[in-house]
N, C-alpha and C. Protein backbone atom coordinates (compact mmCIF):
# COMPACT_ATOMS: atom_id res chain seq x y z
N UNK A 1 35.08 -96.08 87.16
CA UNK A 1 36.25 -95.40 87.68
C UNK A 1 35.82 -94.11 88.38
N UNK A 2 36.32 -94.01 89.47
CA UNK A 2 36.04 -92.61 90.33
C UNK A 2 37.37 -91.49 89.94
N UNK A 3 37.21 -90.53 90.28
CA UNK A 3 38.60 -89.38 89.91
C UNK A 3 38.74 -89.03 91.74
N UNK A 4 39.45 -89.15 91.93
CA UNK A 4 40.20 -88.97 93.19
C UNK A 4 41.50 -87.39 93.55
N UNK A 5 41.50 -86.75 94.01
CA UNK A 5 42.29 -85.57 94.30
C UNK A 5 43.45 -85.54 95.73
N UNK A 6 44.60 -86.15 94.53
CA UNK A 6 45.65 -86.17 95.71
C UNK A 6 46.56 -85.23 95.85
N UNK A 7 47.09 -84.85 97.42
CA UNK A 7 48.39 -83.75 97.47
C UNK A 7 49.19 -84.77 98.32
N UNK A 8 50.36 -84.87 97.56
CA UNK A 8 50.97 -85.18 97.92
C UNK A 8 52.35 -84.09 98.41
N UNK A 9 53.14 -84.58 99.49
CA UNK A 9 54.41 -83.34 100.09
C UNK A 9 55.35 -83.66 100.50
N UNK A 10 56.50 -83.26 100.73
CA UNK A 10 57.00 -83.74 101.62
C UNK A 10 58.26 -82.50 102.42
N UNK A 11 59.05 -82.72 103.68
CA UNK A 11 59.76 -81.72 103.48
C UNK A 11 61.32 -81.38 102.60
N UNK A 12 61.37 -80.45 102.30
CA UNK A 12 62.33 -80.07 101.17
C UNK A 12 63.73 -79.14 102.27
N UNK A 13 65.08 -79.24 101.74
CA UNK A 13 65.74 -79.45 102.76
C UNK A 13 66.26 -77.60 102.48
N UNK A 14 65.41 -77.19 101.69
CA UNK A 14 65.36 -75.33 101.27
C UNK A 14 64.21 -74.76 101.29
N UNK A 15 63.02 -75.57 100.64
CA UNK A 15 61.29 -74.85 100.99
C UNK A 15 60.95 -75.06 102.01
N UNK A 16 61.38 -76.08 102.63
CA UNK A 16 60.94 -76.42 104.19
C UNK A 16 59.50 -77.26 103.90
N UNK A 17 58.66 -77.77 104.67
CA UNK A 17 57.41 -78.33 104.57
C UNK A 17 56.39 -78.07 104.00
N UNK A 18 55.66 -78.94 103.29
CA UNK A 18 54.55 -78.54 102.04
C UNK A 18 54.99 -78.52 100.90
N UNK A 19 55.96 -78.65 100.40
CA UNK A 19 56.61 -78.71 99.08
C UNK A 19 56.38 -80.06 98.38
N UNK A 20 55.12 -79.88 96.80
CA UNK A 20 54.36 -81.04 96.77
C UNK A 20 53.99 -80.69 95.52
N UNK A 21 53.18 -81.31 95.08
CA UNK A 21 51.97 -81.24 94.31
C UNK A 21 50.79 -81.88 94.18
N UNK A 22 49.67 -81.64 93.62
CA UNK A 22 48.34 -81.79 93.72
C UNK A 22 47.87 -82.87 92.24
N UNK A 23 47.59 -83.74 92.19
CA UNK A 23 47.28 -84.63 90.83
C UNK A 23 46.24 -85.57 91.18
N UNK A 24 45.35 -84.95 90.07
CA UNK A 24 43.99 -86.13 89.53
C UNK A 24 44.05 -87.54 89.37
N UNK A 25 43.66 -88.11 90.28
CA UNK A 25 43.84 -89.50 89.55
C UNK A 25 42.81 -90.02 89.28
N UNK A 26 42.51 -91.21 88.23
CA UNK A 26 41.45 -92.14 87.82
C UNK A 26 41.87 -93.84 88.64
N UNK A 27 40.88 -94.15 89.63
CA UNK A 27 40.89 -95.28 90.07
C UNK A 27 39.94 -95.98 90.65
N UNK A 28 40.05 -97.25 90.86
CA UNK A 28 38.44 -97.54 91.11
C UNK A 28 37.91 -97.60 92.91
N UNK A 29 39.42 -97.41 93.81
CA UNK A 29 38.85 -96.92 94.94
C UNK A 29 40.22 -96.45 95.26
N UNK A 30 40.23 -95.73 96.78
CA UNK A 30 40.59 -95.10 97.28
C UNK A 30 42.66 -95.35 97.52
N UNK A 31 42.61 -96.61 97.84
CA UNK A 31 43.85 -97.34 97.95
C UNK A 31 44.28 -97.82 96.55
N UNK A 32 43.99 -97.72 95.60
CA UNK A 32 44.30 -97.57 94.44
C UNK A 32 44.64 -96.55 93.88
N UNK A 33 44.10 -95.30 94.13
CA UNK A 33 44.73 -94.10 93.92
C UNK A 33 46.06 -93.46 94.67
N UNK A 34 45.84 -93.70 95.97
CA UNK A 34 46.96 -94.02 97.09
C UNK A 34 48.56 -94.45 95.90
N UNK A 35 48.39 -95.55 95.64
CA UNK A 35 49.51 -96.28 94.75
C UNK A 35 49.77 -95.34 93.89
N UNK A 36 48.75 -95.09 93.09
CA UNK A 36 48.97 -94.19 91.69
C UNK A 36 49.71 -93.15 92.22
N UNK A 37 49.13 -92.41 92.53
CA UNK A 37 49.90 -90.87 93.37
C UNK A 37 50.59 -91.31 93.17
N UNK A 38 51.72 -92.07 94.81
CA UNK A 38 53.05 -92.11 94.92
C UNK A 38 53.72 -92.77 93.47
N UNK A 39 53.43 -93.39 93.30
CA UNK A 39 54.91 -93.59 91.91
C UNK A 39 54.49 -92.31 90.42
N UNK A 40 53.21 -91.73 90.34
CA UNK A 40 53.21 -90.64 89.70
C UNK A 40 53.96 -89.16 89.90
N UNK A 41 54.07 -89.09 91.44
CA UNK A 41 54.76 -88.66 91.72
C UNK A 41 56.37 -89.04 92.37
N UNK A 42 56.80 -90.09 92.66
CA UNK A 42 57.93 -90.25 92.71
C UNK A 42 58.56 -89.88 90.97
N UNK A 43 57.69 -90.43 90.24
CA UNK A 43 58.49 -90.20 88.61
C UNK A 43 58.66 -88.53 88.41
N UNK A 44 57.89 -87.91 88.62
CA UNK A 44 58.24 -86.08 88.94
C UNK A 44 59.49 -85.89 89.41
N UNK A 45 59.90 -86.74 90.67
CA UNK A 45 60.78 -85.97 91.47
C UNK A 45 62.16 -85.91 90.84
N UNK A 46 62.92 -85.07 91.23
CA UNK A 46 64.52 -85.16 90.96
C UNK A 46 65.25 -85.60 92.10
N UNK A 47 66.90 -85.82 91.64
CA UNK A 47 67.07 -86.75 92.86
C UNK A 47 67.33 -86.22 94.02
N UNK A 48 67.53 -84.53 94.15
CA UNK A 48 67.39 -83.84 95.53
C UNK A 48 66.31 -84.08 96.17
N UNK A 49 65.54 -83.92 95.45
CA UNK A 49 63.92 -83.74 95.97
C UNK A 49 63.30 -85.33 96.22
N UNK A 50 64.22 -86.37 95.91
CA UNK A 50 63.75 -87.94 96.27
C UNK A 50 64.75 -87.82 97.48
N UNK A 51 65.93 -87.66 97.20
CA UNK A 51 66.62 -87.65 98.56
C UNK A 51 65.69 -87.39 99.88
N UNK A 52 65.30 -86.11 99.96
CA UNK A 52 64.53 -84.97 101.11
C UNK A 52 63.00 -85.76 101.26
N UNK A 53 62.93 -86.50 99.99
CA UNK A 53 61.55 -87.44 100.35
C UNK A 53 61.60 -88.67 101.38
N UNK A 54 62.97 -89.32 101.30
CA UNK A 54 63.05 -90.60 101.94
C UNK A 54 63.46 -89.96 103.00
N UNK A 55 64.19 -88.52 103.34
CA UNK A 55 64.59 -88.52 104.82
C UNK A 55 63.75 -88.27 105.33
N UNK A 56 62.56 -87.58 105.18
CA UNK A 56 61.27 -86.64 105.80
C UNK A 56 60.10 -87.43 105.71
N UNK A 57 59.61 -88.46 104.41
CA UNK A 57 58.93 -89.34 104.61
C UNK A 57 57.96 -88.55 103.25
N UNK A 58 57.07 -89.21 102.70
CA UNK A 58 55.93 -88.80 101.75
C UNK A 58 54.73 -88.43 102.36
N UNK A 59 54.18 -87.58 102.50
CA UNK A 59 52.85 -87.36 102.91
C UNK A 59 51.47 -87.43 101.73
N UNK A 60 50.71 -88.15 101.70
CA UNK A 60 49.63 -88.37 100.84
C UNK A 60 48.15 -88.33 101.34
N UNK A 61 47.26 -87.18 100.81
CA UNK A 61 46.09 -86.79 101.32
C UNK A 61 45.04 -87.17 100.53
N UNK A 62 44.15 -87.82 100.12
CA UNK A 62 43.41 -88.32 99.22
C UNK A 62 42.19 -88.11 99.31
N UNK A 63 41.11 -87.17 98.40
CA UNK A 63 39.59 -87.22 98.26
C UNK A 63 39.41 -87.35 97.36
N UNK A 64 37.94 -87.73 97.49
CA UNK A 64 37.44 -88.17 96.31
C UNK A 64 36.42 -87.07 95.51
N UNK A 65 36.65 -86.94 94.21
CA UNK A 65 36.22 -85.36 93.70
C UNK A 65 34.43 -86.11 93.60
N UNK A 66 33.67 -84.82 93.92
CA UNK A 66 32.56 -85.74 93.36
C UNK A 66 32.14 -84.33 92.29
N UNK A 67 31.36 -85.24 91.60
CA UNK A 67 31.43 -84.38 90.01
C UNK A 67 30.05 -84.31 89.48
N UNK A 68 29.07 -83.07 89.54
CA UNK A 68 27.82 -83.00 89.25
C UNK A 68 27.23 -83.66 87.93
N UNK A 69 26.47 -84.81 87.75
CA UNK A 69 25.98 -85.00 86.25
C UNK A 69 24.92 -84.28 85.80
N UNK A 70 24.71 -83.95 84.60
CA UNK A 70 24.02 -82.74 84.00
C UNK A 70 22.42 -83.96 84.20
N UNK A 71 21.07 -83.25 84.33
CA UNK A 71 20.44 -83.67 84.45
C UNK A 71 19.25 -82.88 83.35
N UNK A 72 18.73 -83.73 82.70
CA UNK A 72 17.78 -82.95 81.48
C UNK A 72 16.47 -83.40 81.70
């Protein structure tokens, strides 16, 4: 499993654009984390903030964390 670093946003119809959050995911590639995000974060949202999602659209940015192993 890789750990992946998604922001997800979208616009909000009072913060205006960028209004989001940022969540770790565990998956084994890239389009798998893709999935995770969005319904991890659709389950966050409230229903203003799902409303302002479907009119404006979801934005999803995805890297992949890379993570130093200790070497002895």
């Amino acid at each position: 499993m890789k750990t992946f670093v998604a922001r997800a946003s979208f616009t909000d119809r009072r913060q205006g654009p960028g209004t989001g959050r940022t969540l770790e995911i565990e998956a084994t590639n890239m389009a798998g984390a893709a999935g995770k995000a969005a319904r991890q974060f659709w389950q966050q949202l409230g229903r203003r903030e799902r409303n302002d999602c479907r009119r404006s659209g979801l934005n999803i940015t995805i890297l992949e964390k890379h993570t130093q192993k200790e070497t002895e």
